[in-house]
C-alpha atoms as a PDB file:
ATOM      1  CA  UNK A   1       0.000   0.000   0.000  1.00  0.00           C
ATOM      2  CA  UNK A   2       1.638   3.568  -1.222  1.00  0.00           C
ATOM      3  CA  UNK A   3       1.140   5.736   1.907  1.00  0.00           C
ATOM      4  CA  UNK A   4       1.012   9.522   1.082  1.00  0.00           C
ATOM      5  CA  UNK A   5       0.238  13.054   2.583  1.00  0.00           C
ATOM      6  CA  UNK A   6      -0.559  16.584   1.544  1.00  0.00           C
ATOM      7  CA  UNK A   7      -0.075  20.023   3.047  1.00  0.00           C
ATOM      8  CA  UNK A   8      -2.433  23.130   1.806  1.00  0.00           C
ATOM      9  CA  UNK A   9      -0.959  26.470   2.900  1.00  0.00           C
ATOM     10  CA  UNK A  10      -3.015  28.172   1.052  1.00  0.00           C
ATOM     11  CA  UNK A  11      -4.365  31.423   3.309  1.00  0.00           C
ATOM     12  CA  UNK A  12      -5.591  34.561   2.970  1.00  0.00           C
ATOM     13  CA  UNK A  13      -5.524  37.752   4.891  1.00  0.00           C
ATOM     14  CA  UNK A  14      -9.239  38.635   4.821  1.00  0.00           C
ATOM     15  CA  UNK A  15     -12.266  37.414   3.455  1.00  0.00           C
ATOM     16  CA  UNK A  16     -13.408  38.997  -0.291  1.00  0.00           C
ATOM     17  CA  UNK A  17     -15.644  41.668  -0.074  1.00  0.00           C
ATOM     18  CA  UNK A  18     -18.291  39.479  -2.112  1.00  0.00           C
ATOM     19  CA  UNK A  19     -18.860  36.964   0.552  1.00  0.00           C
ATOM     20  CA  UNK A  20     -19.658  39.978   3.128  1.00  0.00           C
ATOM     21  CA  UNK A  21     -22.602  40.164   1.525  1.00  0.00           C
ATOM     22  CA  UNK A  22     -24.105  36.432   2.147  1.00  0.00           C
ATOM     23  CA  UNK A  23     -27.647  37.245   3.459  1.00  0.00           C
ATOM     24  CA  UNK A  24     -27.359  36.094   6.709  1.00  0.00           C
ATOM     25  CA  UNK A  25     -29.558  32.046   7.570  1.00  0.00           C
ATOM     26  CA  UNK A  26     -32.768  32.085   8.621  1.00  0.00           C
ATOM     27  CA  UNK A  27     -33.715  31.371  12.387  1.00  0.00           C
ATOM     28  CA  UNK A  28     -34.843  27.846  13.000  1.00  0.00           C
ATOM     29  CA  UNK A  29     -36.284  27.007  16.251  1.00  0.00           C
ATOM     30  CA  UNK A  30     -34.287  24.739  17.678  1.00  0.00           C
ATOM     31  CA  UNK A  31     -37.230  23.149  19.662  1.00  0.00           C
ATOM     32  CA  UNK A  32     -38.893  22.602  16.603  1.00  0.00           C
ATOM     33  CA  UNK A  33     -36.460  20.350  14.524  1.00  0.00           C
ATOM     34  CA  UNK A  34     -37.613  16.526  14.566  1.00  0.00           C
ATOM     35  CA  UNK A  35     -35.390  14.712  11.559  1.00  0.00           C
ATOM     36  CA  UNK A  36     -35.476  11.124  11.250  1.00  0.00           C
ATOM     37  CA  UNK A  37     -31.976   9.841   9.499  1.00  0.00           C
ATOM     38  CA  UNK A  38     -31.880  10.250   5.699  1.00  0.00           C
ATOM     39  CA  UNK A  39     -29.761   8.395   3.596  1.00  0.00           C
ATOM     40  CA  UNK A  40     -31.157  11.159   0.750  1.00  0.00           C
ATOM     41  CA  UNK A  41     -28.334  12.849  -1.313  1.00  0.00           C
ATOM     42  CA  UNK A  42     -28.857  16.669  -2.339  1.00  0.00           C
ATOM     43  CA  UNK A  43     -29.912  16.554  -6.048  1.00  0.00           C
ATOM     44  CA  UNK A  44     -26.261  16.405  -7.885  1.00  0.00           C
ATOM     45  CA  UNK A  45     -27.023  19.315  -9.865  1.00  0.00           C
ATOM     46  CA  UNK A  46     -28.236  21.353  -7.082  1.00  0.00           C
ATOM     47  CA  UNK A  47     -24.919  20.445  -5.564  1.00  0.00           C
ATOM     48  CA  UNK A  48     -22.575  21.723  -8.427  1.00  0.00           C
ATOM     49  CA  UNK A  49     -24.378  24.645  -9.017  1.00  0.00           C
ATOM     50  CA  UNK A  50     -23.110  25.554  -5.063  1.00  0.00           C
ATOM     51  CA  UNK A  51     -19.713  24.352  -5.677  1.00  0.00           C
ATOM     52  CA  UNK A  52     -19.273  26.498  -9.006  1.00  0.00           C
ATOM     53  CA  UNK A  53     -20.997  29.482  -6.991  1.00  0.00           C
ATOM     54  CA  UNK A  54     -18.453  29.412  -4.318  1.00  0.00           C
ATOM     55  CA  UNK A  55     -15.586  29.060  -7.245  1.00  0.00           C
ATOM     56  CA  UNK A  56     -16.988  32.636  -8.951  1.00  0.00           C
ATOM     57  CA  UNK A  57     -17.128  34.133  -5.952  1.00  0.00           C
ATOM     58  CA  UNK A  58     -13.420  33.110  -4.147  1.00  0.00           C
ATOM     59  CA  UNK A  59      -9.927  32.575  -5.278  1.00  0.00           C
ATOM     60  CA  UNK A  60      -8.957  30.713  -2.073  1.00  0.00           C
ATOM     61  CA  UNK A  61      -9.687  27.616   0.132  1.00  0.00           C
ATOM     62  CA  UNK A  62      -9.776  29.599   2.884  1.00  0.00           C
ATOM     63  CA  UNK A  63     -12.523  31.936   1.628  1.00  0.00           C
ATOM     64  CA  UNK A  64     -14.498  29.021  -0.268  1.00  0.00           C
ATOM     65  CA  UNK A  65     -14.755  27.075   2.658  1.00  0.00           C
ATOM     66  CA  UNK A  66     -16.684  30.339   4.456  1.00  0.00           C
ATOM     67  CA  UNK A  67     -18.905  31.005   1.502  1.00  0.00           C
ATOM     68  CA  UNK A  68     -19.781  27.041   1.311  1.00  0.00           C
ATOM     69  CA  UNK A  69     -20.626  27.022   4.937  1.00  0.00           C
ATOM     70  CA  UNK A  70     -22.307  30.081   4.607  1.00  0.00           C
ATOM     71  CA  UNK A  71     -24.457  28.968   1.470  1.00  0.00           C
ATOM     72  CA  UNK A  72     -25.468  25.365   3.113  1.00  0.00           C
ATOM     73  CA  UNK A  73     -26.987  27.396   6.294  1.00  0.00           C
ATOM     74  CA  UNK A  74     -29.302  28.732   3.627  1.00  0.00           C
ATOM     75  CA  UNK A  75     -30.651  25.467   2.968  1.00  0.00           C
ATOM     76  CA  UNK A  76     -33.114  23.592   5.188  1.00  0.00           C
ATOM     77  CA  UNK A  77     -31.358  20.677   7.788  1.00  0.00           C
ATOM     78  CA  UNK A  78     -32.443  18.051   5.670  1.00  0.00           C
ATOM     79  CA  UNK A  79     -30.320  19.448   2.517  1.00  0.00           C
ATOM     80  CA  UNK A  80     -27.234  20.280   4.342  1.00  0.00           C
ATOM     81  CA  UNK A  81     -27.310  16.900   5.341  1.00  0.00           C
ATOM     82  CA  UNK A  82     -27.872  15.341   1.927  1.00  0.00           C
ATOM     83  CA  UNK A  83     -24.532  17.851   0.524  1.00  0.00           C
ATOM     84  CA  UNK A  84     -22.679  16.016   3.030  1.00  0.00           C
ATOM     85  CA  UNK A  85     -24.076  12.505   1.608  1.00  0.00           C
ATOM     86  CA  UNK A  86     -23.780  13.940  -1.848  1.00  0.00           C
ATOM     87  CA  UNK A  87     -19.845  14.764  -1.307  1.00  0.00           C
ATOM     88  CA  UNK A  88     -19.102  10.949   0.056  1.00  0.00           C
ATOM     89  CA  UNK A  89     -20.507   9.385  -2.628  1.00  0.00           C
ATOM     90  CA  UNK A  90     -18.441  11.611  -4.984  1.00  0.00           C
ATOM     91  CA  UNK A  91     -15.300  10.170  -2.585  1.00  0.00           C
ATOM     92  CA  UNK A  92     -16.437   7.070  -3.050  1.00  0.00           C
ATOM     93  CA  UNK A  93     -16.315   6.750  -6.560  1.00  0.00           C
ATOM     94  CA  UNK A  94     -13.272   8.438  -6.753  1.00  0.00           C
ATOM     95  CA  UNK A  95     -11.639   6.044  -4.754  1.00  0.00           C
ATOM     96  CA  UNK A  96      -9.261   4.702  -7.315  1.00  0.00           C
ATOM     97  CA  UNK A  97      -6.255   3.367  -8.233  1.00  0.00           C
ATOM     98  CA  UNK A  98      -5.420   5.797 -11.239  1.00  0.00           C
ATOM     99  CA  UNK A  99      -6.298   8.794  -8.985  1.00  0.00           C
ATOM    100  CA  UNK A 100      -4.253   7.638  -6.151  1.00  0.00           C
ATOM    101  CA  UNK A 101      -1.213   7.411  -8.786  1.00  0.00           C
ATOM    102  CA  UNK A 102      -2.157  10.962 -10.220  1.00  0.00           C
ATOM    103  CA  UNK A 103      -2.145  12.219  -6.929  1.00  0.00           C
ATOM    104  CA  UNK A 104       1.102  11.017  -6.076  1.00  0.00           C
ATOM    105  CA  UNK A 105       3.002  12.084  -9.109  1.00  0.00           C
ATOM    106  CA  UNK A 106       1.718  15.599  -8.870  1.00  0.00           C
ATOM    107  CA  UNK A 107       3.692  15.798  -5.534  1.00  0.00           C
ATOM    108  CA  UNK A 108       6.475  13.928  -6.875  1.00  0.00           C
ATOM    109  CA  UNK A 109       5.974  11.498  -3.977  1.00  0.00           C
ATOM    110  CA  UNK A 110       5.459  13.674  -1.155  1.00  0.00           C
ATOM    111  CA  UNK A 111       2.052  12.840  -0.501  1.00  0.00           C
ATOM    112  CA  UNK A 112       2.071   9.975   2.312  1.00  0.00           C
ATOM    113  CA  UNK A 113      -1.673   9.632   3.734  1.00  0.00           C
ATOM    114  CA  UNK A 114      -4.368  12.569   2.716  1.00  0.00           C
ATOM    115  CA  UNK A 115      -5.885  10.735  -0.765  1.00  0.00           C
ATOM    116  CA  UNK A 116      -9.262  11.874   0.804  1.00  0.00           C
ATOM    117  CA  UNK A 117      -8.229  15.556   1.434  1.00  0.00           C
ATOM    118  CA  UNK A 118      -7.397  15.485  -2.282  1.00  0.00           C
ATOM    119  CA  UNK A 119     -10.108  13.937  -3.528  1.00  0.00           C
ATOM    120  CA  UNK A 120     -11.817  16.900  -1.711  1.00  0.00           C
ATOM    121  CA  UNK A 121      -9.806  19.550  -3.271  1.00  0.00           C
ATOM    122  CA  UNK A 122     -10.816  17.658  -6.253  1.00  0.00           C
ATOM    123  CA  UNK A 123     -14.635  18.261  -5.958  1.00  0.00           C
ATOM    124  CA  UNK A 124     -14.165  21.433  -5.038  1.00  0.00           C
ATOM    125  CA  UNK A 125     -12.888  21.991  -8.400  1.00  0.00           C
ATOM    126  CA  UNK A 126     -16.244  21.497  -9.564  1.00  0.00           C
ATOM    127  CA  UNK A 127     -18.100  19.114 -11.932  1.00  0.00           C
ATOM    128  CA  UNK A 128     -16.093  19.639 -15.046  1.00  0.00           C
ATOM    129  CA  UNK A 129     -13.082  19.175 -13.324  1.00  0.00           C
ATOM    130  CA  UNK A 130     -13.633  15.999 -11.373  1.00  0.00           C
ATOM    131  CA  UNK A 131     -15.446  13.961 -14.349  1.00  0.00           C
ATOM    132  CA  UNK A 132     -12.746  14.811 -16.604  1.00  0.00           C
ATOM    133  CA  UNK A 133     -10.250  13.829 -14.521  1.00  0.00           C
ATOM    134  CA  UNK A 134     -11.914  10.615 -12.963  1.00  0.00           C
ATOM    135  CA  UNK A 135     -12.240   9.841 -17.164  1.00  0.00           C
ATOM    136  CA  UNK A 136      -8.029  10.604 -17.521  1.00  0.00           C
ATOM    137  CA  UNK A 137      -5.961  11.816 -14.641  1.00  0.00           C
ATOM    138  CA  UNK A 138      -3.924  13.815 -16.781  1.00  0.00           C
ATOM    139  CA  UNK A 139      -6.798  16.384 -17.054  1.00  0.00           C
ATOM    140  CA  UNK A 140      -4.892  17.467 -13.233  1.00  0.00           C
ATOM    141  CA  UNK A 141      -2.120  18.975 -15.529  1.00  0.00           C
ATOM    142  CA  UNK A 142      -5.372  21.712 -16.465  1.00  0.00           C
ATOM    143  CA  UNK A 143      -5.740  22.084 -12.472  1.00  0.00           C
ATOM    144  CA  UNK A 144      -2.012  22.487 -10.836  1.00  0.00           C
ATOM    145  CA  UNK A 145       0.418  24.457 -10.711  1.00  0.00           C
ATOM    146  CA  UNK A 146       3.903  23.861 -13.004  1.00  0.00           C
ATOM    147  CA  UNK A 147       5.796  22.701 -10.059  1.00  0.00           C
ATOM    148  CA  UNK A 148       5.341  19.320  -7.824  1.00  0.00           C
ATOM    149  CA  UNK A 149       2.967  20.210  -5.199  1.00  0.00           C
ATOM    150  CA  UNK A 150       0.531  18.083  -2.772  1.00  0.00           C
ATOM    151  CA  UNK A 151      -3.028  19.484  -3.400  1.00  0.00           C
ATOM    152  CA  UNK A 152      -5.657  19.038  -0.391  1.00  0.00           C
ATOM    153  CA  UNK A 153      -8.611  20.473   1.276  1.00  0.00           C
ATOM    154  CA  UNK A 154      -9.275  19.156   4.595  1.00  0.00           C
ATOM    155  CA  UNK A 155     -11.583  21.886   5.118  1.00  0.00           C
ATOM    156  CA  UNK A 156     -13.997  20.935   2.498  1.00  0.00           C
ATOM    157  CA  UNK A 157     -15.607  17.905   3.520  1.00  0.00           C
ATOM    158  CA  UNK A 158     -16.116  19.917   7.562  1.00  0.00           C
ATOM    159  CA  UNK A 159     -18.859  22.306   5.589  1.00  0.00           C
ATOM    160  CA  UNK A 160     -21.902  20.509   5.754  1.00  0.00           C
ATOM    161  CA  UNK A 161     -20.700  19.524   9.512  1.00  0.00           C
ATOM    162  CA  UNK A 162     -20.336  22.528  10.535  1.00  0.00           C
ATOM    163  CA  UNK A 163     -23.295  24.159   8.511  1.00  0.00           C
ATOM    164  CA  UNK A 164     -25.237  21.477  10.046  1.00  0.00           C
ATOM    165  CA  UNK A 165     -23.996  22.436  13.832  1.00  0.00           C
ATOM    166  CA  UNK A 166     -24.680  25.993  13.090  1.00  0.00           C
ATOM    167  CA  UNK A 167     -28.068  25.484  12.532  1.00  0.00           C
ATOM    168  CA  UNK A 168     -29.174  22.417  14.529  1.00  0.00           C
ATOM    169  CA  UNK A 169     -26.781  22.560  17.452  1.00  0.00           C
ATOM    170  CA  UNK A 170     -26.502  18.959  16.610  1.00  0.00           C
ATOM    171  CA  UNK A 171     -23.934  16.474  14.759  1.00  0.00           C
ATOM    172  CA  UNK A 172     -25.020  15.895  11.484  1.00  0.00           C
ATOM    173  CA  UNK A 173     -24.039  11.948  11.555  1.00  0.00           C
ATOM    174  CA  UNK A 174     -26.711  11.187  14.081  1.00  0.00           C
ATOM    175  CA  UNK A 175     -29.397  12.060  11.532  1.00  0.00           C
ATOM    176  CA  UNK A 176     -27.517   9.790   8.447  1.00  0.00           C
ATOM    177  CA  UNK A 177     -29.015   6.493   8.164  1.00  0.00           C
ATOM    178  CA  UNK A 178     -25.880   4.413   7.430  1.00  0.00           C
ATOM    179  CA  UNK A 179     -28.230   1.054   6.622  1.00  0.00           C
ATOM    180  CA  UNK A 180     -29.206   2.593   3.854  1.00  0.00           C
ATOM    181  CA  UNK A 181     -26.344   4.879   2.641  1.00  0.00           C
ATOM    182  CA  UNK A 182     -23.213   2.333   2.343  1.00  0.00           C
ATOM    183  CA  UNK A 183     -21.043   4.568   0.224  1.00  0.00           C
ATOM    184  CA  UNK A 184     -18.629   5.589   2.794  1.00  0.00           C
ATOM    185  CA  UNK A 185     -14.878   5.160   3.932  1.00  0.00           C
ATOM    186  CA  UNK A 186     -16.158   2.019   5.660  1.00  0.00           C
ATOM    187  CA  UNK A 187     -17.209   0.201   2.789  1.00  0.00           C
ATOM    188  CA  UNK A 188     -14.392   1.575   0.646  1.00  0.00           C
ATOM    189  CA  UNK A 189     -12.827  -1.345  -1.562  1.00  0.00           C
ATOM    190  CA  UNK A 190      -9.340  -2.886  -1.439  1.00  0.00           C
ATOM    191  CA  UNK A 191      -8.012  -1.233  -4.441  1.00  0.00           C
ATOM    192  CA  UNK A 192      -5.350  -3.412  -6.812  1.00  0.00           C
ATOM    193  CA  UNK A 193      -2.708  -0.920  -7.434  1.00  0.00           C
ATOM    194  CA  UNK A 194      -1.886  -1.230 -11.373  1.00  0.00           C
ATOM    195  CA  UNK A 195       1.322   1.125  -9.971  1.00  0.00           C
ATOM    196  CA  UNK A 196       4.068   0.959  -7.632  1.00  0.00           C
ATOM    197  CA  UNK A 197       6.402   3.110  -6.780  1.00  0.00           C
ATOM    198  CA  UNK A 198       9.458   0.911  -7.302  1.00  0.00           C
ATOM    199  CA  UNK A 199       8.807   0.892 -10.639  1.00  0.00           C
ATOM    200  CA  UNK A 200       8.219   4.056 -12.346  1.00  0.00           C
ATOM    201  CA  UNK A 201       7.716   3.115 -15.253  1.00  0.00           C
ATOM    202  CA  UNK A 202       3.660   1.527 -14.203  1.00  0.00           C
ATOM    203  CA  UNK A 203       3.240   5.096 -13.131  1.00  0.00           C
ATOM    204  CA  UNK A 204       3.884   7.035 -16.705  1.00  0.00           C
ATOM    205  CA  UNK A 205       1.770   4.145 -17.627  1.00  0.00           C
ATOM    206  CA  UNK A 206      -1.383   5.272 -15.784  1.00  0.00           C
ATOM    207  CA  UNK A 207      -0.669   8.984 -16.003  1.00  0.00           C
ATOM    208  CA  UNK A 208       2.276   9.472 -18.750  1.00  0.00           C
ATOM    209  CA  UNK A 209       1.801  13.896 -19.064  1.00  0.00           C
ATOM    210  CA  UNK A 210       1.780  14.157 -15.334  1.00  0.00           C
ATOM    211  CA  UNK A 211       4.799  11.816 -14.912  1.00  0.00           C
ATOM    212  CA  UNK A 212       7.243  13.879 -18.037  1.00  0.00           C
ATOM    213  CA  UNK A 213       5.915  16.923 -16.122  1.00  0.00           C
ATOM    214  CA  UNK A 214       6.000  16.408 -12.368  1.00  0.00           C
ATOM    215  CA  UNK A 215       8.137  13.596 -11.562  1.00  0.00           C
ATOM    216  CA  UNK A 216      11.996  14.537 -11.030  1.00  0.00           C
ATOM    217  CA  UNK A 217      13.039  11.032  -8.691  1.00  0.00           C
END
């Protein structure tokens, strides 16, 4: 098993002006909420249409996380909760052993253990950007920079949790019904690597742009 991790430093100083204007999330009373658990995904176009909202209107992680958390506390408890299911199931089925080796060539073998964080920054990339590239990892040499770099965001798979919390006061996996919704890290499969690191070679195989461009070993 290739182990592998990834470090974001991407910050910013302040958050853009257009996100100061995110009308602020209705009042729920708290007393009132009575949710049974939903294994119920947000419609997937519903979904993208958030994620390329908060790409228009950041340039940052930092700042897209805020807007995304701000954005899901618009929606009703229910929702929130279904973006959350909506974003594992996109993990899930990018659980693969061609994206692991992408993923790993783009850092040039610095990434030891954070394939989910980059599967994240991945998705946050938007619908265009994750298809392509689950069709032909090389479609990351559209997405990165020109130099070997670990690409993650931890952050974005917290903003349904945290949406949730702001407006429930609650955690949002007591109200998933895990019977029902099995695509999750649990139920992840044992993936045969077609790759190894020992060999280089099976990685230009899987990913041969990415490997002339990123890997200097």
């Amino acid at each position: 098993m290739v182990d592998y991790s990834q470090n974001s430093n991407v910050k910013s100083d302040e958050l853009l002006t257009s996100t100061d204007s995110i009308e602020a999330a209705p009042r729920i009373n708290l007393d009132s909420i009575h949710l049974d658990p939903t294994s119920e995904m947000l419609d997937e176009e519903s979904y993208w249409k958030i994620i390329e909202s908060s790409l228009k209107e950041t340039t940052n992680q930092e700042d897209q996380e805020i807007f995304l958390t701000a954005e899901l506390e618009k929606l009703s408890p229910k929702e929130v909760i279904g973006f959350r299911l909506r974003t594992d199931k996109l993990l899930f089925d990018s659980y693969t052993s061609n994206l692991w080796c992408a993923n790993y060539v783009i850092s040039n073998g610095a990434a030891d253990d954070s394939f989910d964080y980059f599967r994240c920054w991945l998705i946050s990339r938007g619908k265009e950007a994750y298809y392509k590239t689950q069709e032909n990892p090389d479609n990351l040499v559209n997405l990165v920079g020109n130099e070997p770099q670990a690409y993650d965001f931890e952050g974005f798979w917290y903003v349904a949790n945290n949406a949730f919390k702001n407006l429930t006061h609650k955690e949002v996996e007591s109200y998933v019904d895990y019977e029902k919704f099995t695509t999750t890290d649990v139920h992840y499969p044992i993936l045969e690597f077609n790759w190894n690191v020992d060999d280089p070679k099976t990685m230009e195989k899987v990913c041969p742009v990415l490997f002339k461009k990123f890997w200097k070993k």
